[in-house]
C-alpha atoms as a PDB file:
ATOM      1  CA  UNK A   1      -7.659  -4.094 -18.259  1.00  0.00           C
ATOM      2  CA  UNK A   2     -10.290  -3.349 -16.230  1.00  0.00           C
ATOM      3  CA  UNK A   3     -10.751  -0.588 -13.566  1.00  0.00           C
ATOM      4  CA  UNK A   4      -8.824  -0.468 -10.548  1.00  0.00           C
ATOM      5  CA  UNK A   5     -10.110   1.125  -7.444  1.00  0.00           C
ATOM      6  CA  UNK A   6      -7.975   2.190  -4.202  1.00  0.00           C
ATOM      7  CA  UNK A   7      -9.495   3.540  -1.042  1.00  0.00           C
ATOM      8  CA  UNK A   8      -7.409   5.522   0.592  1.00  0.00           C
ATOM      9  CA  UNK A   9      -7.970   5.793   4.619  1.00  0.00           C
ATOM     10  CA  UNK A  10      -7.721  10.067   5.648  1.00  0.00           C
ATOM     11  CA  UNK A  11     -10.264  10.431   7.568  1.00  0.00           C
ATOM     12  CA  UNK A  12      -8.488  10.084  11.020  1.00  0.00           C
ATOM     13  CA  UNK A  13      -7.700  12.378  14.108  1.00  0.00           C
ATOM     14  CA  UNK A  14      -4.278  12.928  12.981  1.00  0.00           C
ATOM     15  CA  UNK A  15      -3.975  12.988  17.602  1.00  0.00           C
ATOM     16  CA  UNK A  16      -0.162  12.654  17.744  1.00  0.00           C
ATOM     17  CA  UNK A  17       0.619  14.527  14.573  1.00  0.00           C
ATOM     18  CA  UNK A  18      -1.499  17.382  16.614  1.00  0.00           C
ATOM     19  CA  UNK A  19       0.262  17.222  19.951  1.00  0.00           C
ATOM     20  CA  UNK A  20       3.885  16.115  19.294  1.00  0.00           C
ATOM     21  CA  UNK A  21       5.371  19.716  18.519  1.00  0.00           C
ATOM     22  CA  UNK A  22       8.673  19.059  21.388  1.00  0.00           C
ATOM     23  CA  UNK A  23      11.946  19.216  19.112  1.00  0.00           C
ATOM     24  CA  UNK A  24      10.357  18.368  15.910  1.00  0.00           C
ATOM     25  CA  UNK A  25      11.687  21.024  13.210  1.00  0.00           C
ATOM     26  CA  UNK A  26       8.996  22.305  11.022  1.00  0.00           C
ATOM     27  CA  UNK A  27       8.354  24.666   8.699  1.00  0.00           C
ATOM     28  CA  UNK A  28       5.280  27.763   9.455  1.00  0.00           C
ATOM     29  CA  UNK A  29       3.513  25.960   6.970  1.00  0.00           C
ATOM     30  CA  UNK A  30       3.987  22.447   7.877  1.00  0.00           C
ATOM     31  CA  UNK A  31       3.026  23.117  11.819  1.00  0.00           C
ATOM     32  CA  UNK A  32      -0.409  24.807  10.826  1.00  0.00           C
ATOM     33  CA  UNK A  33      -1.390  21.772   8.650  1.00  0.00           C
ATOM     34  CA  UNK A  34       0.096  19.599  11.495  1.00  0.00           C
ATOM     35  CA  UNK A  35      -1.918  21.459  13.998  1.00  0.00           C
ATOM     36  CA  UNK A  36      -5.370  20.579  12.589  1.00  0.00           C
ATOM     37  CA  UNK A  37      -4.192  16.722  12.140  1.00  0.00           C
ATOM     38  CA  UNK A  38      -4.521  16.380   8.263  1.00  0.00           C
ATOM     39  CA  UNK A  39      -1.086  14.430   8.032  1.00  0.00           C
ATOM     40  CA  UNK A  40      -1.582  13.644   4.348  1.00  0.00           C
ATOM     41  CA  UNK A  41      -1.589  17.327   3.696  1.00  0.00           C
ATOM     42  CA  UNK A  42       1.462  18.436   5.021  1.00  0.00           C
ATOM     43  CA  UNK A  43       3.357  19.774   2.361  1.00  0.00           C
ATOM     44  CA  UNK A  44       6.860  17.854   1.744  1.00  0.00           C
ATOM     45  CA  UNK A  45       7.711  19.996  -1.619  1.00  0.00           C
ATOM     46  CA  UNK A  46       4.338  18.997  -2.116  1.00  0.00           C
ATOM     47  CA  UNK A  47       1.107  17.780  -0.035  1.00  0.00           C
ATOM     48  CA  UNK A  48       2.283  14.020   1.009  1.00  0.00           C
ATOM     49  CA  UNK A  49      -1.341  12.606  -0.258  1.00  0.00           C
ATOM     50  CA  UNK A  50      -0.123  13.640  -3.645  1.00  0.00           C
ATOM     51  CA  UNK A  51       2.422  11.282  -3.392  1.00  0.00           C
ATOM     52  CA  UNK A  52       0.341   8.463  -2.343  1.00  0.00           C
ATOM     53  CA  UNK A  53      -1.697   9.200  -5.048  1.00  0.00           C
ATOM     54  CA  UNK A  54       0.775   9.129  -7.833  1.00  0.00           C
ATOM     55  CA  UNK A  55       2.480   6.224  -6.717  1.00  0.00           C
ATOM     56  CA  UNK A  56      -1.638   4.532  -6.735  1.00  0.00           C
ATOM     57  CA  UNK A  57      -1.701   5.649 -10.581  1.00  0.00           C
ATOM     58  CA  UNK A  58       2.158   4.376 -10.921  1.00  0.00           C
ATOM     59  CA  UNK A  59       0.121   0.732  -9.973  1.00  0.00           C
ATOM     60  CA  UNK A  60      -2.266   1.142 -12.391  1.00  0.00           C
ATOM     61  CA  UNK A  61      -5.084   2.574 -10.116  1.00  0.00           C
ATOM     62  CA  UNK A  62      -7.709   4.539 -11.940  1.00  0.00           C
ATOM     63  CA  UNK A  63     -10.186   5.012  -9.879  1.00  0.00           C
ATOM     64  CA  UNK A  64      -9.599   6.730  -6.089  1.00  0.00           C
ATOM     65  CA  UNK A  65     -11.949   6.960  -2.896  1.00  0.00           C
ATOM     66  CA  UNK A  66     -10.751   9.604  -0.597  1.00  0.00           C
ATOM     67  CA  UNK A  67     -12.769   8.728   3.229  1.00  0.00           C
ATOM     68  CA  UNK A  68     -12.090  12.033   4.919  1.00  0.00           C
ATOM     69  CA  UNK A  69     -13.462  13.840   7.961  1.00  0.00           C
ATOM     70  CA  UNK A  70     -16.474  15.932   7.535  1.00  0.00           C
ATOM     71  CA  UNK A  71     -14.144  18.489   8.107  1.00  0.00           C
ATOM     72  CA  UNK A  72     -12.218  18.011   4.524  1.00  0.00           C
ATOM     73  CA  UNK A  73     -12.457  21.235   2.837  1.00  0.00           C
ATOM     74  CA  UNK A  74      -8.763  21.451   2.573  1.00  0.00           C
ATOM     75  CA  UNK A  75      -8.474  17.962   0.729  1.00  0.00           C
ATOM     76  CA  UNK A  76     -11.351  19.026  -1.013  1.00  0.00           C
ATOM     77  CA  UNK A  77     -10.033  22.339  -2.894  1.00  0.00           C
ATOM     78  CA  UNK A  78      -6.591  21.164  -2.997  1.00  0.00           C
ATOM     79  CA  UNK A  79      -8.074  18.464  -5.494  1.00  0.00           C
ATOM     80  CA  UNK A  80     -11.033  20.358  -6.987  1.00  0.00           C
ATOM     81  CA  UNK A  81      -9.913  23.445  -7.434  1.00  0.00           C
ATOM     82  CA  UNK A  82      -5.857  23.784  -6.755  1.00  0.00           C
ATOM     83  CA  UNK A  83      -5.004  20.106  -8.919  1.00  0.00           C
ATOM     84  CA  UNK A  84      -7.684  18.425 -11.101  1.00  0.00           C
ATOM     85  CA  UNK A  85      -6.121  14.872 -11.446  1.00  0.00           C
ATOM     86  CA  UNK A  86      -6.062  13.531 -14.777  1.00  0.00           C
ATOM     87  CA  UNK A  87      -4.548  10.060 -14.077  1.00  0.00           C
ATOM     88  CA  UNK A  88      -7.445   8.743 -12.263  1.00  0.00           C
ATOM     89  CA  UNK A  89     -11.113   9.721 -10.867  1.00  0.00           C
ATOM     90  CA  UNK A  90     -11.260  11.123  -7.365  1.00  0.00           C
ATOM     91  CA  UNK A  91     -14.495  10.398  -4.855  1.00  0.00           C
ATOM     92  CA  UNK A  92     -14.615  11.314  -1.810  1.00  0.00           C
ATOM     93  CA  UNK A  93     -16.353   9.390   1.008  1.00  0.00           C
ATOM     94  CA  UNK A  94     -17.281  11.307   4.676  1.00  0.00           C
ATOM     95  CA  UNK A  95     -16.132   9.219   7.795  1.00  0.00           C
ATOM     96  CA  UNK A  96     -18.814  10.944  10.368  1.00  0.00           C
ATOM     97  CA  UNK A  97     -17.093   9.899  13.225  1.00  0.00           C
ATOM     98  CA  UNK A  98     -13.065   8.325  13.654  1.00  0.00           C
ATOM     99  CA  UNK A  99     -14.315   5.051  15.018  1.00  0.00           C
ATOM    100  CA  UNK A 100     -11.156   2.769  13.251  1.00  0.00           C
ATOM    101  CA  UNK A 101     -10.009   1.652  10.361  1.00  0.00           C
ATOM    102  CA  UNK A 102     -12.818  -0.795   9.837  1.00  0.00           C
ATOM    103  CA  UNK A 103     -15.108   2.146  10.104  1.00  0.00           C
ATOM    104  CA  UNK A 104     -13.291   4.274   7.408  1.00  0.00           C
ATOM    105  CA  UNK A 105     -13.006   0.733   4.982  1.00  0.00           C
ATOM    106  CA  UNK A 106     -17.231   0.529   5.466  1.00  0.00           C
ATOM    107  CA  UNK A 107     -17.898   4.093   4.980  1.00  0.00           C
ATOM    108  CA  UNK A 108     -16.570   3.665   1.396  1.00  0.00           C
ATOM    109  CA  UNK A 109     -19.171   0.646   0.450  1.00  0.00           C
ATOM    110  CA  UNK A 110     -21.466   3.125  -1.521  1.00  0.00           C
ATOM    111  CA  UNK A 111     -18.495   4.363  -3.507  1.00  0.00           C
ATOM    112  CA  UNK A 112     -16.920   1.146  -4.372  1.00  0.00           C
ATOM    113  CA  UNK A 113     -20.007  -0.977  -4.490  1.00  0.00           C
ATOM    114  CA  UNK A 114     -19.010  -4.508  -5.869  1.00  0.00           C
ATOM    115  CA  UNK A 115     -15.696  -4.075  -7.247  1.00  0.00           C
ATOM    116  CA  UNK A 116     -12.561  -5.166  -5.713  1.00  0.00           C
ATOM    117  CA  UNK A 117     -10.454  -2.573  -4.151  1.00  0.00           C
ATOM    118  CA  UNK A 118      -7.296  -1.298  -2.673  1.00  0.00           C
ATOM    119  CA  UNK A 119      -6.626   0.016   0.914  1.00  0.00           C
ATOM    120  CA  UNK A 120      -4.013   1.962   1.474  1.00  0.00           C
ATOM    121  CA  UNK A 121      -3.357   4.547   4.746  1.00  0.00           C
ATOM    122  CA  UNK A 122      -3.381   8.319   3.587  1.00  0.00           C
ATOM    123  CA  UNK A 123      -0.056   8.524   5.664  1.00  0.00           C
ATOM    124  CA  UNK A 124       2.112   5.618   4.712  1.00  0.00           C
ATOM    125  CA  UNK A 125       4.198   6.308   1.057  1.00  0.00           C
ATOM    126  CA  UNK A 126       4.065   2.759  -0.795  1.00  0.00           C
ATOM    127  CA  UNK A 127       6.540   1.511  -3.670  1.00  0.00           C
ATOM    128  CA  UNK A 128       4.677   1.478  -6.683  1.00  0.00           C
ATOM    129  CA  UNK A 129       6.026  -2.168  -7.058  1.00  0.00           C
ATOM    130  CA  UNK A 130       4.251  -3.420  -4.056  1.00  0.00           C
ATOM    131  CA  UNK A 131       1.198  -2.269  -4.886  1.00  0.00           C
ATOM    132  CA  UNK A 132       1.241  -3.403  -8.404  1.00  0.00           C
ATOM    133  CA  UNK A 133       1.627  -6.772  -7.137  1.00  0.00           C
ATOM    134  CA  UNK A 134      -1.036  -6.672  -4.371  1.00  0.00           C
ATOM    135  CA  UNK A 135      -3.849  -5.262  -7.214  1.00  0.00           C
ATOM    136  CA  UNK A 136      -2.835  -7.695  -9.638  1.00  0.00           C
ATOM    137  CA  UNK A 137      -3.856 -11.003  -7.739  1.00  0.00           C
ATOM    138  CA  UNK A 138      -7.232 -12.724  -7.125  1.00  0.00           C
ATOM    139  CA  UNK A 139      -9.225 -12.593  -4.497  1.00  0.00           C
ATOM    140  CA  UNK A 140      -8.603 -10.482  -1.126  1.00  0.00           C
ATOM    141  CA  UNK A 141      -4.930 -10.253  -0.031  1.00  0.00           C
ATOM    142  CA  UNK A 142      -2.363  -8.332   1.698  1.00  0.00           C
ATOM    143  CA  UNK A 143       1.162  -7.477   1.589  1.00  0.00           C
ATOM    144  CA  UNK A 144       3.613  -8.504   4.224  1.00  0.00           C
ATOM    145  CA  UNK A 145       6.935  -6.668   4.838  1.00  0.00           C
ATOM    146  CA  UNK A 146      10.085  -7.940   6.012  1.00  0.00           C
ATOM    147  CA  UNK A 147      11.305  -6.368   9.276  1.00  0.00           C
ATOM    148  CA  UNK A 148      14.243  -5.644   8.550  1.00  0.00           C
ATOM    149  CA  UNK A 149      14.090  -4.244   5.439  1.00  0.00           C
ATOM    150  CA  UNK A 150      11.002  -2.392   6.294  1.00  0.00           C
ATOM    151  CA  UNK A 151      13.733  -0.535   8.846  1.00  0.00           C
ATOM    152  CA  UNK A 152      16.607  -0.333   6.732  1.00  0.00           C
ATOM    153  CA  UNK A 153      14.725   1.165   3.615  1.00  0.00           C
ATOM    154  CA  UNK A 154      12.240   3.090   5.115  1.00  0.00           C
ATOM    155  CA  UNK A 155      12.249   6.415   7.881  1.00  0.00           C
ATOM    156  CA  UNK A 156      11.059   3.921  10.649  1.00  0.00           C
ATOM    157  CA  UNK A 157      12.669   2.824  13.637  1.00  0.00           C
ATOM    158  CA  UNK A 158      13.287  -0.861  14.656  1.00  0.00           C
ATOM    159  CA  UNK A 159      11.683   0.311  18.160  1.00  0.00           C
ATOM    160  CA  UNK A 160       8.348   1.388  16.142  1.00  0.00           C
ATOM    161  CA  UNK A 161       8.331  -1.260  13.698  1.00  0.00           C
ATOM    162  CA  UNK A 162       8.165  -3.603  16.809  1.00  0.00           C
ATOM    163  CA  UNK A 163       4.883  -1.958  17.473  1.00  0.00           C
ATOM    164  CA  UNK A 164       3.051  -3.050  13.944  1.00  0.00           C
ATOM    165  CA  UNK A 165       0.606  -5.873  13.417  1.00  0.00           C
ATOM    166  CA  UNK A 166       2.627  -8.867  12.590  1.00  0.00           C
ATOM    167  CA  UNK A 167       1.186 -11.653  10.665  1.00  0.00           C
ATOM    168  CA  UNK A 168       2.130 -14.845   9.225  1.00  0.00           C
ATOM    169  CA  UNK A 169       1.070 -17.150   6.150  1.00  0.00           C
ATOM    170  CA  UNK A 170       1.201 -21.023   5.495  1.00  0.00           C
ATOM    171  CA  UNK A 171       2.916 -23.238   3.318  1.00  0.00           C
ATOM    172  CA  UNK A 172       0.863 -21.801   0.423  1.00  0.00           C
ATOM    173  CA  UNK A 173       1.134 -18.263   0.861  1.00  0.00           C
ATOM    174  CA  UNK A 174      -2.146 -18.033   2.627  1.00  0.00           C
ATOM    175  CA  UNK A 175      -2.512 -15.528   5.705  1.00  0.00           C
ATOM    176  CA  UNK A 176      -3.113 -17.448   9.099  1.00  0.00           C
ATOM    177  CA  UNK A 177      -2.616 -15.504  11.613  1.00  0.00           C
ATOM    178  CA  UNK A 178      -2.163 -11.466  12.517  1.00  0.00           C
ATOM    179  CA  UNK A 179      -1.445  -9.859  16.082  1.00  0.00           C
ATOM    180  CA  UNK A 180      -1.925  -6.206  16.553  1.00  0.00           C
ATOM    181  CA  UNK A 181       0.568  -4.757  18.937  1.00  0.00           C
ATOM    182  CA  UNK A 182       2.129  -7.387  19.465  1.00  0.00           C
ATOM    183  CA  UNK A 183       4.614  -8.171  22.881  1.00  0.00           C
ATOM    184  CA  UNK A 184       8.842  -8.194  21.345  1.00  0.00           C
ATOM    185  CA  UNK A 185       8.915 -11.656  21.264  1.00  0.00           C
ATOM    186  CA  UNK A 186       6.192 -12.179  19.116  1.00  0.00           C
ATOM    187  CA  UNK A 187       7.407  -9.123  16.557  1.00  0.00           C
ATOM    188  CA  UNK A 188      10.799 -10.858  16.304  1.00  0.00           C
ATOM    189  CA  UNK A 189       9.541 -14.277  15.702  1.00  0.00           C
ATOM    190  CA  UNK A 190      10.980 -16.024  12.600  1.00  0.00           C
ATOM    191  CA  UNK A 191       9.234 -15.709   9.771  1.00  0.00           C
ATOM    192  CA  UNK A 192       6.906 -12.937  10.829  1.00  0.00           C
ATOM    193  CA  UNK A 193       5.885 -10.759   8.175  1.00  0.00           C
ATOM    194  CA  UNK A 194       4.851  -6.606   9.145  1.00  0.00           C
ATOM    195  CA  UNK A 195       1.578  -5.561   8.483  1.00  0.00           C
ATOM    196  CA  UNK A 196       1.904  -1.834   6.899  1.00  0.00           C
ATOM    197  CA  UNK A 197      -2.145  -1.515   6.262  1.00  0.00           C
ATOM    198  CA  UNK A 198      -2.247  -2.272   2.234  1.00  0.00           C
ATOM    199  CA  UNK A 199      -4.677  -4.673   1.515  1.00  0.00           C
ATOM    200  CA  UNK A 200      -6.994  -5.798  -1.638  1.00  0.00           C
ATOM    201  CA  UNK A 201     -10.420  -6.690  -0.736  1.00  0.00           C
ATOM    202  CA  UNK A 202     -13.852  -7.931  -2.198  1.00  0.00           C
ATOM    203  CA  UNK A 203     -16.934  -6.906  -1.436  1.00  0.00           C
ATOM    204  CA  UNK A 204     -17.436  -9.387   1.369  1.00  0.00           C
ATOM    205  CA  UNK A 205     -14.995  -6.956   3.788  1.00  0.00           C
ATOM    206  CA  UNK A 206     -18.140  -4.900   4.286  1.00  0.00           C
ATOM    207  CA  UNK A 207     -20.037  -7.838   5.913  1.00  0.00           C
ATOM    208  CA  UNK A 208     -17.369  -8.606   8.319  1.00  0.00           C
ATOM    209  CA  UNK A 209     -16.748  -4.439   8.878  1.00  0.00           C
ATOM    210  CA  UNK A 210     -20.346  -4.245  10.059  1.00  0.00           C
ATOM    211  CA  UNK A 211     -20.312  -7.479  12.341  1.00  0.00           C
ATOM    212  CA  UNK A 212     -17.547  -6.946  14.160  1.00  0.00           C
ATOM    213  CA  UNK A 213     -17.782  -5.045  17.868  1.00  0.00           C
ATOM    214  CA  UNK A 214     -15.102  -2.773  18.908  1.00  0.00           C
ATOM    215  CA  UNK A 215     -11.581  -3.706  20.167  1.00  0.00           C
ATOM    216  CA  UNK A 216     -10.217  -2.898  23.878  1.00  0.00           C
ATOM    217  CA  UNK A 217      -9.225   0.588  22.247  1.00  0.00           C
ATOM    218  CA  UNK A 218     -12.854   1.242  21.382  1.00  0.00           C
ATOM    219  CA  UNK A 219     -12.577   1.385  18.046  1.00  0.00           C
ATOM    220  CA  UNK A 220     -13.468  -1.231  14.919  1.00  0.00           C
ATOM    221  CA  UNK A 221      -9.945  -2.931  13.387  1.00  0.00           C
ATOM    222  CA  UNK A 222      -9.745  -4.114  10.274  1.00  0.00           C
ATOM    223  CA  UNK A 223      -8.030  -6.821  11.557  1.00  0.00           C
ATOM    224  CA  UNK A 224     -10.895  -7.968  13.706  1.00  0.00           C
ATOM    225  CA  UNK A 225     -12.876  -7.902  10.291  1.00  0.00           C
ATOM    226  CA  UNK A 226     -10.241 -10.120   8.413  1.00  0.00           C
ATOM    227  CA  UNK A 227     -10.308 -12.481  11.198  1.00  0.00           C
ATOM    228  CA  UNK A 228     -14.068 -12.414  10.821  1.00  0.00           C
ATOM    229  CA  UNK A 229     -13.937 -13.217   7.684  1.00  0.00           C
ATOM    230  CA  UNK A 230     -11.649 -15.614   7.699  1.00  0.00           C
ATOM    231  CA  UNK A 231     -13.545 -17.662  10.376  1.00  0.00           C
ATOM    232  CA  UNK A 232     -17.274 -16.366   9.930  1.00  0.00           C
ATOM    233  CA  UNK A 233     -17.153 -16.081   6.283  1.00  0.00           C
ATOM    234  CA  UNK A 234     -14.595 -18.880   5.072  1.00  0.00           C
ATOM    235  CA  UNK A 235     -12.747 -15.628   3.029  1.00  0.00           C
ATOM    236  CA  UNK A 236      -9.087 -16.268   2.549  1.00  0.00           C
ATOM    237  CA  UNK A 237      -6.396 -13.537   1.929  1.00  0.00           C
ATOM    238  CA  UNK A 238      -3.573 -14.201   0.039  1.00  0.00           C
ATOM    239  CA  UNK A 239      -0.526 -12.506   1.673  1.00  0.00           C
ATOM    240  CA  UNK A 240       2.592 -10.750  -0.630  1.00  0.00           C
ATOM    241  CA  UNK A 241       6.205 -10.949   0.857  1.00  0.00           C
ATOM    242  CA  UNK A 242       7.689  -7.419   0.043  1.00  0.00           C
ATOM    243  CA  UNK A 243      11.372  -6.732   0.916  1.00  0.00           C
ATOM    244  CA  UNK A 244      11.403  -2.713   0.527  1.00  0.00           C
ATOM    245  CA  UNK A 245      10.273   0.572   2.799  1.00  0.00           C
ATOM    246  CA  UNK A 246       7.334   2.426   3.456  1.00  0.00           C
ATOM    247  CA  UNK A 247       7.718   6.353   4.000  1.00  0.00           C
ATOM    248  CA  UNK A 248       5.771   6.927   7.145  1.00  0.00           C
ATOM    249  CA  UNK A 249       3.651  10.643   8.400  1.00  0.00           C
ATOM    250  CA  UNK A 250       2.753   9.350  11.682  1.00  0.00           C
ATOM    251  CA  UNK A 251       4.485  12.212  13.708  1.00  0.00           C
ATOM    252  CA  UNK A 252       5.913  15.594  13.220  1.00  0.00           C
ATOM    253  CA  UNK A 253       9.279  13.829  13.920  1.00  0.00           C
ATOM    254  CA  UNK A 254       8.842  12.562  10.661  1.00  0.00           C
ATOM    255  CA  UNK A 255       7.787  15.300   8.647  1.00  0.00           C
ATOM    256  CA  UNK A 256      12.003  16.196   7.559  1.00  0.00           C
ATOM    257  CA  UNK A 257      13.140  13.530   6.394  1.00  0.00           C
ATOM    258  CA  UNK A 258      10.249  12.425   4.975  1.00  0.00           C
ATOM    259  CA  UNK A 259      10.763  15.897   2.707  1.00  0.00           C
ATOM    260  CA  UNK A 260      14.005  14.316   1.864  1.00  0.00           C
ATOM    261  CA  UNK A 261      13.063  11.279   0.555  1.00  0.00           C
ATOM    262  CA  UNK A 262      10.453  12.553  -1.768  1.00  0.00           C
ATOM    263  CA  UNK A 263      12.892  15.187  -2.953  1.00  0.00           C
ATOM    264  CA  UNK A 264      13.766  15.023  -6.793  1.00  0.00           C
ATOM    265  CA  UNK A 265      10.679  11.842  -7.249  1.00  0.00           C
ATOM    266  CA  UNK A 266       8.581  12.205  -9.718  1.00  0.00           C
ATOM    267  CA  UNK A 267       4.810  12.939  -8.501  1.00  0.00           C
ATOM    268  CA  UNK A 268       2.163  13.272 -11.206  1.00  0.00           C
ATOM    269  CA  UNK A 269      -1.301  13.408 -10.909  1.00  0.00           C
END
């Protein structure tokens, strides 16, 4: 089999996971790394990134790119120093600036180079099964969640599922279509699938990450680079149904029961 590589997006402000301190209950431990916005390294028994990690080696991944801040000496000695991994080979690409998640794919070009690859966010817990399936097909892809199992298996609620991208595929299981934030009506339309940010891309995502300009929110999608590619580049991206959850970091409101979910799985690195 041969290698497969996962970028995994942690190079972002971490804003709300900063500022949203009102009622959340937290542990000493957990506000500090809360404070400086590292989401994936609050620790939930253990730091959440090792999670997402294991799970990526549960897949078959073998090969990891970490894009982090420049500020990423915590990541840095957790996983140099603290926990060599054994199951896979860790790089580390530097995001200079948060400028989106098409920024954060691009900045891992030089580590990656031509192979195909996994994106994952740093913050978002994915079943093993899921991403087994997405790294195992051809060609660029996606997976697609149902709505409502994404909110019955998962720690998010219906209102902030409502918020995701939501896309939609044809007859043939190709992606047409995908709206960020979309209005209610849209998110509850029949057959819409939720976008949770796990892709599988080719080397041709870095052509369409450099070409696009930024969105309304001033930063560079990645969605705005699929679409490019889709319509500049004639790419196609197959998309995955996936009934199951996704354990989401997003804000400190999270951080509990996220610790309770993980409790008792197996994490190895």
């Amino acid at each position: 089999m041969s290698t497969r590589v996962a970028v995994i997006l942690a190079g972002g402000l971490g804003t709300r996971m900063r500022h949203e301190a009102a009622g959340a209950v937290v542990s000493a431990e957990q506000a500090a790394v809360a404070d400086r916005g590292l989401k994936a390294m609050i620790p939930v028994g253990r730091p959440f990134l090792d999670y997402v990690m294991s799970n990526l080696a549960d897949a078959g991944v073998d090969r990891i790119c970490l894009v982090v801040s420049p500020d990423h000496a915590l990541i840095e000695c957790r996983y140099r120093v603290d926990v060599v991994p054994t199951r896979f080979s860790l790089e580390f690409a530097v995001q200079a600036v948060p400028r989106g998640t098409a920024a954060a794919v691009l900045a891992a070009r030089d580590v990656v180079g031509a192979a195909p690859f996994l994106v994952v966010n740093s913050d978002n817990l994915y079943p093993p099964a899921a991403l087994l399936a997405l790294a195992e097909i051809d060609g660029m892809g996606l997976t697609g969640y149902t709505r409502e199992a994404l909110i019955r298996d998962s720690n998010i609620e219906a209102e902030r599922v409502a918020r995701y991208a939501i896309l939609w595929a044809d007859a043939g299981g190709w992606l047409t279509r995908i709206v960020e934030k979309p209005d209610p009506a849209i998110a509850a339309a029949p057959g819409a699938l939720v976008s949770m940010n796990s892709w599988r891309f080719g080397p041709a995502i870095f052509e369409a990450c450099q070409a696009i300009t930024p969105s309304s929110r001033g930063e560079l999608e990645i969605q705005d680079a699929v679409a490019f590619a889709m319509t500049r580049l004639g790419q196609r991206f197959r998309v995955l149904p996936f009934a199951g959850g996704v354990l989401d970091l997003s804000h400190r409101g999270d951080i509990a029961e996220v610790a309770r979910r993980v409790r008792g799985i197996e994490c190895r690195l």
